[in-house]
N, C-alpha and C. Protein backbone atom coordinates (compact mmCIF):
# COMPACT_ATOMS: atom_id res chain seq x y z
N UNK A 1 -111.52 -20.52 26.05
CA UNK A 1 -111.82 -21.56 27.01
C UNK A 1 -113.31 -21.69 27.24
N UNK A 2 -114.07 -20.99 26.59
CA UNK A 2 -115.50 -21.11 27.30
C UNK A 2 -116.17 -21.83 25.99
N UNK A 3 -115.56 -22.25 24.74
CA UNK A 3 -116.17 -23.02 23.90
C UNK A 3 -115.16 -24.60 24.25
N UNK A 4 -116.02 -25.62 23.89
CA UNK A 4 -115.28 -27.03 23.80
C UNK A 4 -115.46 -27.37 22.83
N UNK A 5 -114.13 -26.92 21.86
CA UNK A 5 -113.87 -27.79 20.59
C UNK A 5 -115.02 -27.40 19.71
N UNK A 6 -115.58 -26.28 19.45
CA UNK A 6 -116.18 -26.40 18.35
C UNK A 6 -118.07 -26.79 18.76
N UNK A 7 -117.75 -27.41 19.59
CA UNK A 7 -119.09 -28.26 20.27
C UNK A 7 -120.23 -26.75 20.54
N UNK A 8 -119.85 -25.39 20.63
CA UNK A 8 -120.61 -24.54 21.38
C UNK A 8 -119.95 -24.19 22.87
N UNK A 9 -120.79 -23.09 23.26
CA UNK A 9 -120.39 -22.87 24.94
C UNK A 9 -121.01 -24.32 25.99
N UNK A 10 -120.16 -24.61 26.79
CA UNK A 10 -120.08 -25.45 27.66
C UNK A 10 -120.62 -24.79 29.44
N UNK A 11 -121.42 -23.45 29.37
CA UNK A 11 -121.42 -23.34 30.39
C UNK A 11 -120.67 -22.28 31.34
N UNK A 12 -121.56 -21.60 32.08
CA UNK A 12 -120.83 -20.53 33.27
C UNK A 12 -119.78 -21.14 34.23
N UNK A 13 -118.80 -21.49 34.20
CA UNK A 13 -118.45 -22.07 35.51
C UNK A 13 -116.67 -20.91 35.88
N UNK A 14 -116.35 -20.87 36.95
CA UNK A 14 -115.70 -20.34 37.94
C UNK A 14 -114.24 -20.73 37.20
N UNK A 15 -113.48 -19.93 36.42
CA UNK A 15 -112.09 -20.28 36.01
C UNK A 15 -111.02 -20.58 37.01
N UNK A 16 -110.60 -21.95 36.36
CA UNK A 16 -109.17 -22.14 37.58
C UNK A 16 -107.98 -21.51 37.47
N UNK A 17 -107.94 -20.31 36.23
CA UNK A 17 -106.59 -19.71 35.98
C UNK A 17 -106.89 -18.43 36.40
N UNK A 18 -108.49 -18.13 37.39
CA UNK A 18 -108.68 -16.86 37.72
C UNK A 18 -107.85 -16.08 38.80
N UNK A 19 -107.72 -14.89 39.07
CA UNK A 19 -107.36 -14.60 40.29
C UNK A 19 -107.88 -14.31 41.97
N UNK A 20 -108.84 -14.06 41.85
CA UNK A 20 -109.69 -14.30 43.17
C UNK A 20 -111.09 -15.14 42.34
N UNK A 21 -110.68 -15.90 43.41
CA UNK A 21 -111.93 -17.21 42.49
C UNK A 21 -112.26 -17.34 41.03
N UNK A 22 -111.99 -16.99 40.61
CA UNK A 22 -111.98 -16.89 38.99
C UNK A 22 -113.45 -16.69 38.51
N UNK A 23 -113.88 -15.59 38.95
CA UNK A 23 -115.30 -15.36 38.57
C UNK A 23 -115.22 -14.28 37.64
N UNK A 24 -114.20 -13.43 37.31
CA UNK A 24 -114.21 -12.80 36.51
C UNK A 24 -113.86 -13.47 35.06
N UNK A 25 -112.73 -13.99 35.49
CA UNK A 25 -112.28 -14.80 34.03
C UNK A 25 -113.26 -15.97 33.68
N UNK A 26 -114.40 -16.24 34.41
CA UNK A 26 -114.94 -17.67 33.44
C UNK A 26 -116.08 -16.50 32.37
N UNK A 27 -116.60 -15.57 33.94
CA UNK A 27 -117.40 -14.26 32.82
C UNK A 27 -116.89 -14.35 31.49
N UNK A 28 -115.96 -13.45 31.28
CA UNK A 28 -115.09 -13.13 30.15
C UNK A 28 -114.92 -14.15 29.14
N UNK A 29 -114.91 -15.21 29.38
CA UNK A 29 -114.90 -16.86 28.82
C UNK A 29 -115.72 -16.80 28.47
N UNK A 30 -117.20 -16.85 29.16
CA UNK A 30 -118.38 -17.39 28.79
C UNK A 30 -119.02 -16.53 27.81
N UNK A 31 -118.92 -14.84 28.32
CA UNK A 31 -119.35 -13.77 26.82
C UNK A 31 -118.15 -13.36 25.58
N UNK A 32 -117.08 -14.37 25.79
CA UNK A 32 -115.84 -14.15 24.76
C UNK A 32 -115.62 -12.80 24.71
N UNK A 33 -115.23 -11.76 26.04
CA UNK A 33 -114.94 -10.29 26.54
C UNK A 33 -113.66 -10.40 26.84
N UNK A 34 -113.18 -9.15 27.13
CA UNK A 34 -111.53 -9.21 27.69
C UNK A 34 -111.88 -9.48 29.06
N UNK A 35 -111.37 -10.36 29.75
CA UNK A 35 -111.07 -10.44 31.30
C UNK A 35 -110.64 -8.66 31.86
N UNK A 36 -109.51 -8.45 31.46
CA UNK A 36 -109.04 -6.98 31.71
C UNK A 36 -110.40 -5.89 31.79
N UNK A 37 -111.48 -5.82 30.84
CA UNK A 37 -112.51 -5.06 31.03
C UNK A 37 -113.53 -5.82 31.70
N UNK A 38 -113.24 -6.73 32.35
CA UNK A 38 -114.65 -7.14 33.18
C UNK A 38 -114.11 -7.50 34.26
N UNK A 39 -112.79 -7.36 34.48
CA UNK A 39 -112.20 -7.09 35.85
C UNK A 39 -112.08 -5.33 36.24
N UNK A 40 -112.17 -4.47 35.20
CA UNK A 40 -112.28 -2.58 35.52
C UNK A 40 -113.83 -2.56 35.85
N UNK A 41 -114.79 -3.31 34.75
CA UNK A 41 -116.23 -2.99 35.32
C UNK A 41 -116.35 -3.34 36.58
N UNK A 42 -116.18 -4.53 37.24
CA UNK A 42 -116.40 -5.02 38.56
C UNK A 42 -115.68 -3.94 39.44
N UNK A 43 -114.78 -3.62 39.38
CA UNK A 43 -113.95 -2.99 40.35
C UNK A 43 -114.70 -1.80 40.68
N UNK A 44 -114.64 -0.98 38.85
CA UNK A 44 -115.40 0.39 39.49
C UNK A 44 -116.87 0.34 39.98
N UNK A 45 -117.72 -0.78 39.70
CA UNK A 45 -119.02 -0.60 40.54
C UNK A 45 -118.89 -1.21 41.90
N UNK A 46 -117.49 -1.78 42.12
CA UNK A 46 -117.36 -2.14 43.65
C UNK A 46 -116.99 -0.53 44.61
N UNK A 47 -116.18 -0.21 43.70
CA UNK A 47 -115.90 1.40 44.55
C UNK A 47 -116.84 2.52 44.79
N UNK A 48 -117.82 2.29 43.22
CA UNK A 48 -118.93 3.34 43.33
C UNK A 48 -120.26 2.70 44.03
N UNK A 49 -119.90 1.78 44.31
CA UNK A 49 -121.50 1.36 44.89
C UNK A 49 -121.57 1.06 46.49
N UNK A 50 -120.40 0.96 46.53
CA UNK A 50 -119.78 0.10 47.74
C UNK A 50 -119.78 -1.24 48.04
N UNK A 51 -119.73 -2.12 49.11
CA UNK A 51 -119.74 -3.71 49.47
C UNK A 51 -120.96 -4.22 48.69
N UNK A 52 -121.83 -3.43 49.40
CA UNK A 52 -123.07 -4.57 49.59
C UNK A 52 -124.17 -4.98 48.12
N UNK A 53 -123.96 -3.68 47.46
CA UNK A 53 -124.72 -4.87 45.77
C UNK A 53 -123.53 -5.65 45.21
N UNK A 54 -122.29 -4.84 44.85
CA UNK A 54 -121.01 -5.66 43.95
C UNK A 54 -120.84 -7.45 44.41
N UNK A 55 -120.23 -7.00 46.10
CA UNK A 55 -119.32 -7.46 47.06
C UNK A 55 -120.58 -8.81 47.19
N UNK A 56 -121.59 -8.49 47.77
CA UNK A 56 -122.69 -9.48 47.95
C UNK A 56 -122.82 -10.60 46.64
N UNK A 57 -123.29 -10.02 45.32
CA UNK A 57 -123.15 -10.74 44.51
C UNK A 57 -121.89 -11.41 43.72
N UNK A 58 -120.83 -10.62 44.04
CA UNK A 58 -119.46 -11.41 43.73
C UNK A 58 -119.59 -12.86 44.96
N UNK A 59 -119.56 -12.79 46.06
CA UNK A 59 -119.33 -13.50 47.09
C UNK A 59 -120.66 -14.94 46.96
N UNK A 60 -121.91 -14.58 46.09
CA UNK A 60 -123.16 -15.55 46.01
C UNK A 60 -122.66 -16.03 44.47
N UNK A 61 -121.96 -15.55 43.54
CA UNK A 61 -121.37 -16.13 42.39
C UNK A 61 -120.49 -17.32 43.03
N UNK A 62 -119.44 -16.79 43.78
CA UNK A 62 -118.47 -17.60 44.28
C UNK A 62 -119.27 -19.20 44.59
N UNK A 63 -120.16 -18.63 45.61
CA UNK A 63 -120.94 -19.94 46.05
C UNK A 63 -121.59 -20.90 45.16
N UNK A 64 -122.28 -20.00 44.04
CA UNK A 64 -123.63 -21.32 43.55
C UNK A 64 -122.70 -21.17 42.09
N UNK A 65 -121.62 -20.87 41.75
CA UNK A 65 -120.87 -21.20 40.65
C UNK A 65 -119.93 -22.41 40.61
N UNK A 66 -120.02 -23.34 39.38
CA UNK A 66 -119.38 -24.64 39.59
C UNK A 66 -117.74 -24.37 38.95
N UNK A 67 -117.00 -24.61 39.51
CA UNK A 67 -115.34 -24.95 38.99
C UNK A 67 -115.62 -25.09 37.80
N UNK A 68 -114.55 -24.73 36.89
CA UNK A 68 -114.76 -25.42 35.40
C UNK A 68 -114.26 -26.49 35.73
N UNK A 69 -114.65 -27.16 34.80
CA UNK A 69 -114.22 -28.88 34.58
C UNK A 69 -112.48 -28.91 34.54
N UNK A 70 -112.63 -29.65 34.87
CA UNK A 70 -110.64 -30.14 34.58
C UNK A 70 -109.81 -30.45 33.34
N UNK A 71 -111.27 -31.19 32.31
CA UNK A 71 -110.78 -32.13 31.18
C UNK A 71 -112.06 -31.69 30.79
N UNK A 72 -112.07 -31.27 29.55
CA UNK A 72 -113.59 -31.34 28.20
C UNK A 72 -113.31 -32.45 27.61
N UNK A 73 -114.96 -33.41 27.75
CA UNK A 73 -114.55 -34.42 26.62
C UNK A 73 -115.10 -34.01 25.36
């Protein structure tokens, strides 16, 4: 999903098939990674670091990250 048709990558944007905001899955999209390992990385530097580096920048992704598009033309 993070290439359109051949065209190249289309861009960082916020997956709508994600599970909490879909900031992990557009990641994973956008560096063609497993979602599954960039949903364990996030987690364990949310536990080992605590709220405020992970939690802060998950929550400022959320914000200045755009929806993916609905339709690629």
């Amino acid at each position: 999903m993070g290439y359109s048709y051949g065209y190249g990558r289309t861009g960082l944007y916020r997956s709508r098939d994600g599970i909490l905001f879909g900031i992990c899955r557009g990641i994973a999209e956008y560096f063609d990674i497993s979602v599954f390992w960039t949903r364990v990385i996030v987690l364990v530097s949310f536990i080992l670091t605590g709220f405020f580096p992970v939690g802060a920048a998950y929550l400022l992704a959320v914000l200045l990250m755009k929806p993916e598009p609905r339709y690629r033309y």
